[in-house]
Structure formats: structure tokens, C-alpha cells
C-alpha atoms as a PDB file:
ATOM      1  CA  UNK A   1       0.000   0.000   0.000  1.00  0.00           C
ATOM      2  CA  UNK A   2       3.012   2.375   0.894  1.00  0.00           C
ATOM      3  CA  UNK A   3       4.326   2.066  -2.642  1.00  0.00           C
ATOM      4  CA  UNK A   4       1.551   2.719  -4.450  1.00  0.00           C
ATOM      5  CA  UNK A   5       1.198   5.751  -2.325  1.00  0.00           C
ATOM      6  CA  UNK A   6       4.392   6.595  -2.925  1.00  0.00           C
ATOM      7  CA  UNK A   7       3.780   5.748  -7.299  1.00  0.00           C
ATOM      8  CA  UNK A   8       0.501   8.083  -7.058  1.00  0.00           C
ATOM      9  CA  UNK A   9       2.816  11.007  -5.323  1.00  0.00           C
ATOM     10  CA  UNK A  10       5.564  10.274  -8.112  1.00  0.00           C
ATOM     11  CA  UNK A  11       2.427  10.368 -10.988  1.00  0.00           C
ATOM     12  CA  UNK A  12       1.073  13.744  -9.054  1.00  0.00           C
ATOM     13  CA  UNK A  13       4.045  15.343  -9.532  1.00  0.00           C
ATOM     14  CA  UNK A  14       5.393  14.539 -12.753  1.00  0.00           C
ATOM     15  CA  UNK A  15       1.906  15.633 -14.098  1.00  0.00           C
ATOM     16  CA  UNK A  16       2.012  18.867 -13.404  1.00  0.00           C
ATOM     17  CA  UNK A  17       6.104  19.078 -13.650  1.00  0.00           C
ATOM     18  CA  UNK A  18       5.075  18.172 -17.782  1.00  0.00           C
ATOM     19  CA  UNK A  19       1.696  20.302 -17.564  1.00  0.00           C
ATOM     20  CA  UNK A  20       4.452  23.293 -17.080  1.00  0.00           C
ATOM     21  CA  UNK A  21       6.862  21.832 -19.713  1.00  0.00           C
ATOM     22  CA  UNK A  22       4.386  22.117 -22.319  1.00  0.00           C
ATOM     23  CA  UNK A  23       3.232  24.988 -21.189  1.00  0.00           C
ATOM     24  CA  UNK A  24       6.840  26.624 -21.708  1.00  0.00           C
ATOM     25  CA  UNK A  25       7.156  24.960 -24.847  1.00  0.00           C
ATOM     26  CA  UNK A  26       4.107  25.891 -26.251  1.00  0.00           C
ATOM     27  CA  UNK A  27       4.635  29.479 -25.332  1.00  0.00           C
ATOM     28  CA  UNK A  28       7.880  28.818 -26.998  1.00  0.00           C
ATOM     29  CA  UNK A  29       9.562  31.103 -24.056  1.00  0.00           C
ATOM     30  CA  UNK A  30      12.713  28.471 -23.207  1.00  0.00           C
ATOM     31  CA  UNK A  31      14.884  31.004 -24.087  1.00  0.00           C
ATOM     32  CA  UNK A  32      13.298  33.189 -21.430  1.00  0.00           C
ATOM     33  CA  UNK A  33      12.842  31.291 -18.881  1.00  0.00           C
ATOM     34  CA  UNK A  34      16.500  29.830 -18.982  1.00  0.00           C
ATOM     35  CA  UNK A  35      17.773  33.168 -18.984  1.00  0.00           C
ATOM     36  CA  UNK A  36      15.608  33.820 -15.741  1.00  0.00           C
ATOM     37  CA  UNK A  37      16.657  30.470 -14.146  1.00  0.00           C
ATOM     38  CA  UNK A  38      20.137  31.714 -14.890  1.00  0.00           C
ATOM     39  CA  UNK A  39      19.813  35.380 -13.312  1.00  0.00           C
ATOM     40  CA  UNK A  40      18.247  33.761 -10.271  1.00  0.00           C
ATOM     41  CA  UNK A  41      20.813  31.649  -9.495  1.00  0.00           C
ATOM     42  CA  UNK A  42      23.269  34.343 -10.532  1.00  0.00           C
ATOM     43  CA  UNK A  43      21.508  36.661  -7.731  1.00  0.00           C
ATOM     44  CA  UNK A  44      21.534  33.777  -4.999  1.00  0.00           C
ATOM     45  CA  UNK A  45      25.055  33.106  -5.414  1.00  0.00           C
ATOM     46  CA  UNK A  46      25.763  36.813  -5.486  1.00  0.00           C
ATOM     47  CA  UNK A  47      23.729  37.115  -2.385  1.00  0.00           C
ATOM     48  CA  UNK A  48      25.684  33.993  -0.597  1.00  0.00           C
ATOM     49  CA  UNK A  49      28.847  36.033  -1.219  1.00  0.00           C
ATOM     50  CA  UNK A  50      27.492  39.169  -0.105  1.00  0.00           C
ATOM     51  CA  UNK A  51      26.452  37.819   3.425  1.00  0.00           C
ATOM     52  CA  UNK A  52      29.854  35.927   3.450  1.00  0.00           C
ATOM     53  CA  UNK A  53      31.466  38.858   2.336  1.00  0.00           C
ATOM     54  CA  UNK A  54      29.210  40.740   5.423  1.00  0.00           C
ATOM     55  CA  UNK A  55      30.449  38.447   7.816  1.00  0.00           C
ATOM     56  CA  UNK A  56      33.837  38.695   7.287  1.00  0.00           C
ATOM     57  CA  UNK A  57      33.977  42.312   7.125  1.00  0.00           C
ATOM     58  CA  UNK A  58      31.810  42.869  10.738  1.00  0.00           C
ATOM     59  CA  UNK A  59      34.810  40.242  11.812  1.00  0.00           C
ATOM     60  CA  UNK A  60      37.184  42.651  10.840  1.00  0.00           C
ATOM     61  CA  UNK A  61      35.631  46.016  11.632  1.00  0.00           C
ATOM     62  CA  UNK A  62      35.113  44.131  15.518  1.00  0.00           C
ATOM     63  CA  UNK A  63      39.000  43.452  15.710  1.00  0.00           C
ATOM     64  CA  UNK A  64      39.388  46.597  14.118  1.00  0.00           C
ATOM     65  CA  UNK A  65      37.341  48.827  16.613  1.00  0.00           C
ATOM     66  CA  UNK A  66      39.219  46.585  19.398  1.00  0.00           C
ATOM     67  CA  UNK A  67      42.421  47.309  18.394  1.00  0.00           C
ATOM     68  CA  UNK A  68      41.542  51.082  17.858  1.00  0.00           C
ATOM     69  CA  UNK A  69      39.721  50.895  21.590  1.00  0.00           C
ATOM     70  CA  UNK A  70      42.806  49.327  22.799  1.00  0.00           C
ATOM     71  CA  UNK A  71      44.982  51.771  21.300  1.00  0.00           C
ATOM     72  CA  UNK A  72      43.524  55.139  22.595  1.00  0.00           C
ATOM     73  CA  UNK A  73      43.264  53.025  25.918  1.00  0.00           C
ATOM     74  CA  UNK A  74      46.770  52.649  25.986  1.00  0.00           C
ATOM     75  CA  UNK A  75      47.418  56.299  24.224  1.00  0.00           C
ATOM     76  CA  UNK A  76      45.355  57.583  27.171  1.00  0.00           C
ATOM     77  CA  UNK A  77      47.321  55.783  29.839  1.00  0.00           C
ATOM     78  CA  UNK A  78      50.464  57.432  28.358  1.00  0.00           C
ATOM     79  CA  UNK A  79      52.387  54.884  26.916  1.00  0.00           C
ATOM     80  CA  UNK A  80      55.686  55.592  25.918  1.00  0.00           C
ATOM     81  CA  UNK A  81      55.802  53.273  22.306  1.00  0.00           C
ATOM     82  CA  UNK A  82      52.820  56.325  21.202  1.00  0.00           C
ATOM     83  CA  UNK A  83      54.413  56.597  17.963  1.00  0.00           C
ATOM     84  CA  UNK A  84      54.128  52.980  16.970  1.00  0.00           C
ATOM     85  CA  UNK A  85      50.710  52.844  18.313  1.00  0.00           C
ATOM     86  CA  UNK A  86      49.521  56.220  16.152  1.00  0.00           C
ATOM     87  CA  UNK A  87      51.092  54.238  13.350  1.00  0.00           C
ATOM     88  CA  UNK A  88      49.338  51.227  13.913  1.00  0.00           C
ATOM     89  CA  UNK A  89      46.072  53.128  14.112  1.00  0.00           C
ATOM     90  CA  UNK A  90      46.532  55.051  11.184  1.00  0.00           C
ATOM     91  CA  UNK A  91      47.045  51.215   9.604  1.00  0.00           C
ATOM     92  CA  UNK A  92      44.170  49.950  10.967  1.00  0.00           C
ATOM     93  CA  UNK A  93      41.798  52.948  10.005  1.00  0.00           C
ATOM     94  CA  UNK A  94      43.338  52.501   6.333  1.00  0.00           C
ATOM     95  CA  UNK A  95      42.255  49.097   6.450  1.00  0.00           C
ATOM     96  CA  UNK A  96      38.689  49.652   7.991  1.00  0.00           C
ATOM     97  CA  UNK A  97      38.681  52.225   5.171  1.00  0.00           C
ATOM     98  CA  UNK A  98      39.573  49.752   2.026  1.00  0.00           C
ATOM     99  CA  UNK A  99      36.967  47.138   3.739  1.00  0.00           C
ATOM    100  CA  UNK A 100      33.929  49.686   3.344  1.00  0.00           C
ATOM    101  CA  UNK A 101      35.113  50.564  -0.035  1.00  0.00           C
ATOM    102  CA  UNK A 102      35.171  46.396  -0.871  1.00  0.00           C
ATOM    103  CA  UNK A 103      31.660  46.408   1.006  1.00  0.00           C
ATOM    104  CA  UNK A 104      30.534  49.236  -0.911  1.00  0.00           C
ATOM    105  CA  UNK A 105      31.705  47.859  -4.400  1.00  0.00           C
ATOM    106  CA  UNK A 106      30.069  44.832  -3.684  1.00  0.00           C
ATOM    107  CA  UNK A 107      26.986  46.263  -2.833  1.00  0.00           C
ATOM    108  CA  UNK A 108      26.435  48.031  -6.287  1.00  0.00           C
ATOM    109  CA  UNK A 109      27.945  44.963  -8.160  1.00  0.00           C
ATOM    110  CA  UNK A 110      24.853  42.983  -6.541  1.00  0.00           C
ATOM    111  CA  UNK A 111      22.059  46.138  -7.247  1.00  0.00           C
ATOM    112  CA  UNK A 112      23.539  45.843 -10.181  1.00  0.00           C
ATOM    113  CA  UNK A 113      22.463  42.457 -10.458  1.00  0.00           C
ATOM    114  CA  UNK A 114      19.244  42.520  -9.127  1.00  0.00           C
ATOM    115  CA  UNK A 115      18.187  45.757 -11.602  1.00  0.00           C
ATOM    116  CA  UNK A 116      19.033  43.075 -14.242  1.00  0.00           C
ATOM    117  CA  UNK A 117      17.014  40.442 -12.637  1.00  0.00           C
ATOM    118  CA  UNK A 118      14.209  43.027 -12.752  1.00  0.00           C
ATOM    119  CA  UNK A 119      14.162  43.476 -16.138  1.00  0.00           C
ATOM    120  CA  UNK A 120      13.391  39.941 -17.016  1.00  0.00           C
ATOM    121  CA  UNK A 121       9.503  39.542 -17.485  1.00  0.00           C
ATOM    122  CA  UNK A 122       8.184  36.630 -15.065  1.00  0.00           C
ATOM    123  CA  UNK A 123       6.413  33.857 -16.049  1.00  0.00           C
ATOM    124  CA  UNK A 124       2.856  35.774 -15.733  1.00  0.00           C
ATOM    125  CA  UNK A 125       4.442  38.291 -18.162  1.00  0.00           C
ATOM    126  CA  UNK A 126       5.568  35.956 -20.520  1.00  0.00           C
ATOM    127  CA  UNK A 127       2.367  34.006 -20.703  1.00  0.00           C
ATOM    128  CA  UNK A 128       0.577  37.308 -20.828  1.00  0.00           C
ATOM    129  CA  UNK A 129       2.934  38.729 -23.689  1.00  0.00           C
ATOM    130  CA  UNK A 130       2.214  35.750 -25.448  1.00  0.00           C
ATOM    131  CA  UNK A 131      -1.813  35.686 -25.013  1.00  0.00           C
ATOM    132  CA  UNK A 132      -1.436  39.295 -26.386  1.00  0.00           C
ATOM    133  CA  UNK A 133       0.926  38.335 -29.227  1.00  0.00           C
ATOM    134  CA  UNK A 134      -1.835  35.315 -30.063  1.00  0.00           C
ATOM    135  CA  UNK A 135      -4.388  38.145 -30.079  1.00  0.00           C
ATOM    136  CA  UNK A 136      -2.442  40.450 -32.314  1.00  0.00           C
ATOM    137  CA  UNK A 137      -2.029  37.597 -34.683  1.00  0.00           C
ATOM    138  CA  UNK A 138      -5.327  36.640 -35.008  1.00  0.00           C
ATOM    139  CA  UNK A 139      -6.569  40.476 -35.567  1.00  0.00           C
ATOM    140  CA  UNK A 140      -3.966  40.779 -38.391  1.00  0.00           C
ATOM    141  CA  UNK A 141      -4.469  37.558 -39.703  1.00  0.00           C
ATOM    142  CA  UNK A 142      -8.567  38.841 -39.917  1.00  0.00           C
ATOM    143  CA  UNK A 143      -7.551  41.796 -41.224  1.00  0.00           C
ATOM    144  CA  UNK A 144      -5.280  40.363 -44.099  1.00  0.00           C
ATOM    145  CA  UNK A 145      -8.330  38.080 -44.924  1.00  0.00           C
ATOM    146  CA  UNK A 146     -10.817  41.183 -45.391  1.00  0.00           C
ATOM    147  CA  UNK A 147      -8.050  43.183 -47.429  1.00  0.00           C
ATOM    148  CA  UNK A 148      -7.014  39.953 -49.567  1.00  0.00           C
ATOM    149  CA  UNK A 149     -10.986  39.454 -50.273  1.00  0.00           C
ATOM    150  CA  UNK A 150     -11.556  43.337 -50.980  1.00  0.00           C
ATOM    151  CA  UNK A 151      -8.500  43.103 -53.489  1.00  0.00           C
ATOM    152  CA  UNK A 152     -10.923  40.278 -55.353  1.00  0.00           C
ATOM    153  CA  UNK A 153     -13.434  42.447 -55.289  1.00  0.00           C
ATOM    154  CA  UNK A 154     -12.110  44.844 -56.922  1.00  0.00           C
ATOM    155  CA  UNK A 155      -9.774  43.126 -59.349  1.00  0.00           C
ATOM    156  CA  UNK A 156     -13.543  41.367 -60.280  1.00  0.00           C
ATOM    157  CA  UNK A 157     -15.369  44.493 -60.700  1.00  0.00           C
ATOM    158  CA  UNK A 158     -11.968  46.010 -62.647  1.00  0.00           C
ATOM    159  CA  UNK A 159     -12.102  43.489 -65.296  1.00  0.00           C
ATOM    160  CA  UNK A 160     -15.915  43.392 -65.534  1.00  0.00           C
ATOM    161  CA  UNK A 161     -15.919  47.416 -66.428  1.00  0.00           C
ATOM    162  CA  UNK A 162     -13.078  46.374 -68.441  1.00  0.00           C
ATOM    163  CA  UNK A 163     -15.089  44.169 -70.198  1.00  0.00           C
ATOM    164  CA  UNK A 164     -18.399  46.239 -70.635  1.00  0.00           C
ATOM    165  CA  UNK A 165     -15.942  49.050 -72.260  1.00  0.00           C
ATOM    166  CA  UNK A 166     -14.578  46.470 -74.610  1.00  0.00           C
ATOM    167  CA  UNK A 167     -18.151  45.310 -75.505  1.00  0.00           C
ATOM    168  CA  UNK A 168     -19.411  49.063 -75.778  1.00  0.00           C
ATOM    169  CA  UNK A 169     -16.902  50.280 -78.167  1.00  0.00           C
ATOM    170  CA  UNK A 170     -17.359  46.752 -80.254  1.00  0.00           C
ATOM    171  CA  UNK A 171     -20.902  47.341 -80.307  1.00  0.00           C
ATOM    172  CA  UNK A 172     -20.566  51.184 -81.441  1.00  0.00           C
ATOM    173  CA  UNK A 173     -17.998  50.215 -84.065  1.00  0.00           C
ATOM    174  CA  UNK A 174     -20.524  47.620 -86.057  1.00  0.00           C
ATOM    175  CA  UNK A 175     -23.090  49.730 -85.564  1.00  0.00           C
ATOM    176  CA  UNK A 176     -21.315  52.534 -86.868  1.00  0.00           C
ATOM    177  CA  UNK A 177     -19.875  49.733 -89.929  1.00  0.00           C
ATOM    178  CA  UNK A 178     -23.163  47.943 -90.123  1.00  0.00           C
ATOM    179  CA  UNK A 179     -24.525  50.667 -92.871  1.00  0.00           C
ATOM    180  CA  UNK A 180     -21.710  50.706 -94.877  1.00  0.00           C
ATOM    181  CA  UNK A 181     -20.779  46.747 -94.824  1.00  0.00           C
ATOM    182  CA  UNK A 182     -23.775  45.786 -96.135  1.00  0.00           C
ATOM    183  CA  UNK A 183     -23.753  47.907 -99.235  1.00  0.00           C
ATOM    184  CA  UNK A 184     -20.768  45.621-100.854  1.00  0.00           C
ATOM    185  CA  UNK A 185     -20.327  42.117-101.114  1.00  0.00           C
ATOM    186  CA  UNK A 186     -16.491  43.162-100.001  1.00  0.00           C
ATOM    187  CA  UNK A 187     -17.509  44.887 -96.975  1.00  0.00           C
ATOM    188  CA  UNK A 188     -19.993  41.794 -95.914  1.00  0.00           C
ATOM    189  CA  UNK A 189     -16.892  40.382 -95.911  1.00  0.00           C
ATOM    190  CA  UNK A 190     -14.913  42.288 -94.216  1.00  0.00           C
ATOM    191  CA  UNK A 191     -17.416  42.698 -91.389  1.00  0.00           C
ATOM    192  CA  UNK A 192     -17.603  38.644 -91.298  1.00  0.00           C
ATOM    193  CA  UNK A 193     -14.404  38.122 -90.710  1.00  0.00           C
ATOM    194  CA  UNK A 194     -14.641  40.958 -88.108  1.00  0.00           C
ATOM    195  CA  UNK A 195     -17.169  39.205 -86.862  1.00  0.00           C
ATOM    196  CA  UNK A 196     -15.286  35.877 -86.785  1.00  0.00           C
ATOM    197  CA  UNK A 197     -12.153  37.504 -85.049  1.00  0.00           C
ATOM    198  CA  UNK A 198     -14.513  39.030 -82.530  1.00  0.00           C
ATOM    199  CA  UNK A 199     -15.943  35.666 -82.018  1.00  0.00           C
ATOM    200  CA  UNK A 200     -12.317  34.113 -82.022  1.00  0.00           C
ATOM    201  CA  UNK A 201     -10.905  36.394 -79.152  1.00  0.00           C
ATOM    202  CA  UNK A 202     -14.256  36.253 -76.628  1.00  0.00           C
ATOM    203  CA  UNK A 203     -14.115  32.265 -76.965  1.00  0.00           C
ATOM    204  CA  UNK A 204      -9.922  32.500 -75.825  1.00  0.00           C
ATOM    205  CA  UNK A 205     -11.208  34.836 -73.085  1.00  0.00           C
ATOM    206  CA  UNK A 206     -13.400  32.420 -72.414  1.00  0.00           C
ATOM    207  CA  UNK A 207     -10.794  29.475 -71.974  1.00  0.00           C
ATOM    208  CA  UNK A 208      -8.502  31.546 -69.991  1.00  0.00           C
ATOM    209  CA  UNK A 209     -12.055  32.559 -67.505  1.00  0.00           C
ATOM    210  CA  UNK A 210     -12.976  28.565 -67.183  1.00  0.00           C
ATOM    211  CA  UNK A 211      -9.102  28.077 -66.808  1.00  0.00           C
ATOM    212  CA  UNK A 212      -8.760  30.194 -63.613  1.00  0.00           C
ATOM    213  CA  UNK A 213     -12.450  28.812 -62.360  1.00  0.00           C
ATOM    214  CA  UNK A 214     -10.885  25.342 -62.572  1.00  0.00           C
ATOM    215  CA  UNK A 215      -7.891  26.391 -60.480  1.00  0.00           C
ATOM    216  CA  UNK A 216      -9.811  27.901 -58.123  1.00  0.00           C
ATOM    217  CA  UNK A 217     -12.480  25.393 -57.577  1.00  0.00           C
ATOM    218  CA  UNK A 218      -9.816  23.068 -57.192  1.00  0.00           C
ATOM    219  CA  UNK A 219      -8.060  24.917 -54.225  1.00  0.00           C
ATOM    220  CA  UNK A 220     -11.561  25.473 -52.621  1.00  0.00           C
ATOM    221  CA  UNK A 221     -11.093  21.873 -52.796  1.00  0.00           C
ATOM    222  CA  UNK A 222      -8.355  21.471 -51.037  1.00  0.00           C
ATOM    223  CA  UNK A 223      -9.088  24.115 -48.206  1.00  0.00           C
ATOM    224  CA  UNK A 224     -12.065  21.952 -47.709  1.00  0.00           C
ATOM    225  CA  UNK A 225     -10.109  18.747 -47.081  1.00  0.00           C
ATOM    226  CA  UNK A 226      -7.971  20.526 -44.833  1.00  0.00           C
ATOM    227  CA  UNK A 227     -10.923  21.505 -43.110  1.00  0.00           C
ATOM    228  CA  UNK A 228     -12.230  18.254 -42.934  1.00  0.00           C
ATOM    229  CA  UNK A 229      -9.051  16.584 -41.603  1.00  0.00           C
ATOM    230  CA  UNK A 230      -8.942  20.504 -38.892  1.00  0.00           C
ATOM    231  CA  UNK A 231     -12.546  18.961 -37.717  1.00  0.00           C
ATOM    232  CA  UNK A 232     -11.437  15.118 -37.445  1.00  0.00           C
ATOM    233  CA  UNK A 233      -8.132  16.321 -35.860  1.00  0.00           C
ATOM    234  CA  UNK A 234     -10.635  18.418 -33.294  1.00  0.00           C
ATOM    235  CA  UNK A 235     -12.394  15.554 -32.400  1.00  0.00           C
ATOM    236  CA  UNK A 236      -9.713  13.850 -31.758  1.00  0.00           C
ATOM    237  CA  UNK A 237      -8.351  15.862 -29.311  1.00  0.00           C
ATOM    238  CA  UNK A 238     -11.873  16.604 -27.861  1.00  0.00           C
ATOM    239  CA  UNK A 239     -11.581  12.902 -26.905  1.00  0.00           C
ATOM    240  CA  UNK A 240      -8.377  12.594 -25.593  1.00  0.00           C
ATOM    241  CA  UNK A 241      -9.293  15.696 -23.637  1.00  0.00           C
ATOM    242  CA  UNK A 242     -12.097  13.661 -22.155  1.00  0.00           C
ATOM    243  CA  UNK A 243     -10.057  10.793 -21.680  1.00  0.00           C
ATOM    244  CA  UNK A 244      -7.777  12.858 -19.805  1.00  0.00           C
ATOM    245  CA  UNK A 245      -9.863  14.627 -17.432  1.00  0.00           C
ATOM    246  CA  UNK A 246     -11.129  10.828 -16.541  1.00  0.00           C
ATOM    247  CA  UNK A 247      -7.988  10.136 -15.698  1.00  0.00           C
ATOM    248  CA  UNK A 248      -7.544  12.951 -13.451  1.00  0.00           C
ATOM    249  CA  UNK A 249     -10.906  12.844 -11.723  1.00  0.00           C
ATOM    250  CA  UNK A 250      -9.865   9.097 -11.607  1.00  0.00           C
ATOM    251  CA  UNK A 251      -6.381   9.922  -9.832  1.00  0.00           C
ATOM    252  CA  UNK A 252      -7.498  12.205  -7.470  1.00  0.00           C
ATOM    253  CA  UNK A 253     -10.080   9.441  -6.448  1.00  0.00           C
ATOM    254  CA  UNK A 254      -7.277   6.834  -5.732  1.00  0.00           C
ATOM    255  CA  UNK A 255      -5.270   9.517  -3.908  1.00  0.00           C
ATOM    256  CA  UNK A 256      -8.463  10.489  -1.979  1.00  0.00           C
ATOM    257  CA  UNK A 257      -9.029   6.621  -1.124  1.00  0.00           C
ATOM    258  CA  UNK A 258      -4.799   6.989  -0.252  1.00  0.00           C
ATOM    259  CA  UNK A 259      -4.760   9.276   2.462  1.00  0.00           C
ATOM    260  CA  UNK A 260      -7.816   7.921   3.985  1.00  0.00           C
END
């Protein structure tokens, strides 16, 4: 019973230990949160040698101030080495001096470090930063959509005033031709083979308009596979979603049954 205590414990913490792996790789913030694992440990170790550092300079500064305390004792009691004892004082106070300026180094060498530490977003602000990014996506992406279909639009309507011009001026020139064309055997003709070559052109235009259909019904073909196989691959997940929370409901029941 004790190990499979112990197996649900290992299960209820690898679970979430992966939960926040995929979670960091989905945001796709290793980088990140590397560099932040890095600073932290950066900071502790900084802030292991600043209280070693802080120990060993309150050492000193306490055999510092006792020397100094024993010197002006002795100064005051008139002893006759004074000059060596002013020396040695004027030693010691250098060295109390260079020890604050090591402290004091120290100190902005790990404010330093901690500003730096500051400036790396958390792990809120990353997922944050990327729920906005998602957002931002999405808006372009809609907005690319409506500008890509207004570009159709307008390309459409283009060539379809392109194509009432063309049909205007053809329809003005054999009317203006018509009287004259039929007067001569020469000029019914001419205005056949007009005729013919206006026939000729409007069936290649023709082609080239079922050509570009064809392409395009098949790609609406192939966006609606891929939609079909975006739904099935939905489903799936859907299911393994369910089959998932089972598990977990089902986990937390034999943990429950566990610690009673």
C-alpha cells in the first residue's frame, strides 16, 4: 500500500512538472525562462557572497574597533611606544577604510544584479505577452483576410468594367460599320471576318475565364479537405481531452481513497 502511495505522489508530480513543460514549450519562451533560471541563481550566489562577504567584514571592523579601543586606551594611559601605536592606528583605520570601499563595491555589483534580474519579465508576463501576441495575430491575420478578399473584389469588378468598355466600343464600331458593310459584297466580308475575329478572341477569353475557375475550384477543394481533416483532428483531441480529465478525476479518487 506504501508504494503505491508513494507511485501516485511520483504520478502527481510529474503531471504537473510536464503540464508546465508544455506549457513553456508551447509558449515557446525556453529562451526566457533559462535566462531567468540563470539570473536567479546568478543573484543567490551573489547574495551567498554578499552575506559571506558581510560576515567577514563585521569580523574585521570588531577586531578593528578593538584594536583602535585598545589603542587610545593605551594612548590615554600614556604609553611611551605612542608613535608605533599612532602608526598602527593610522594602519588599521586605512584598512577599515579599504573594507567599506570592498563592502561598498560589492553592494552596487549585486544592485547591479538585481536591476538586471528586474528586467526579465516573469512567467505571468511571458504568458501574458504571449496571449497578447496570439491576439495580435489573429486580428492581423482577420484583417489580411478582409483586405485579400476586398482586393478580389475589386480586381472582379476592374475586369468586368473592363469588359463592358470592350463590348461598348465593339458594339458602337458595327453599328457605326453595319450601314456601310452591307452595301458591298467586299464589306460583308470584311465585317464577317470581323465578326469571326470578334468571335475568335471572346471564346480565348473564355478558356482563360474557365481556366482560372478550374484552379480555383480546385483549391476550394483542397481548403475543404484541410478543413475536414482541422474537424477530425478536433475531435480527436476533444476525446483525448475527455479521456484525460477521466484520468484525473480518476487519480485524485485513488489519492483520496490513499490518504484515507
Amino acid at each position: 500500500m506504501e508504494f503505491e502511495a508513494s507511485q501516485i505522489q511520483i504520478l502527481d508530480l510529474e503531471t504537473p512538472l510536464q503540464s508546465l513543460r508544455d506549457r513553456i514549450d508551447k509558449a515557446g519562451v525556453n529562451n526566457q525562462v533559462e535566462t531567468l533560471i540563470s539570473a536567479m541563481e546568478s543573484l543567490k550566489a551573489v547574495e551567498r557572497q554578499e552575506s559571506e562577504l558581510q560576515s567577514n567584514i563585521n569580523a574585521r571592523r570588531a577586531e578593528l574597533e578593538a584594536d583602535i579601543t585598545e589603542l587610545n586606551s593605551k594612548l590615554a594611559a600614556g604609553d611611551t611606544s605612542c608613535n608605533s601605536l599612532s602608526d598602527h592606528l593610522s594602519e588599521s583605520l586605512e584598512k577599515l577604510d579599504l573594507a567599506k570601499m570592498e563592502l561598498a563595491a560589492r553592494l552596487r555589483e549585486i544592485v547591479l544584479v538585481k536591476r538586471q534580474l528586474g528586467e526579465v519579465p516573469s512567467h505571468s508576463e511571458l504568458i501574458q505577452y504571449e496571449r497578447r501576441f496570439s491576439e495580435l495575430y489573429a486580428h492581423i491575420q482577420e484583417k489580411h483576410r478582409q483586405t485579400q478578399k476586398y482586393y478580389a473584389t475589386y480586381n472582379a469588378l476592374l475586369e468586368i468594367k473592363e469588359l463592358m468598355l470592350k463590348e461598348t466600343s465593339l458594339l458602337n464600331s458595327i453599328s457605326s460599320q453595319f450601314q456601310d458593310a452591307i452595301i458591298s459584297t467586299a464589306g460583308r466580308m470584311k465585317l464577317i471576318d470581323s465578326m469571326e475575329k470578334i468571335a475568335k478572341g471572346s471564346q480565348q477569353k473564355l478558356e482563360k475565364v474557365q481556366v482560372g475557375l478550374r484552379a480555383e475550384q480546385k483549391t476550394c477543394d483542397v481548403i475543404r479537405e484541410r478543413h475536414a481533416a482541422a474537424i477530425a483532428e478536433q475531435r480527436r483531441c476533444h476525446s483525448l481531452l475527455k479521456a484525460f480529465q477521466e484520468q484525473c478525476a480518476k487519480n485524485e479518487r485513488l489519492r483520496s481513497q490513499s490518504s484515507v
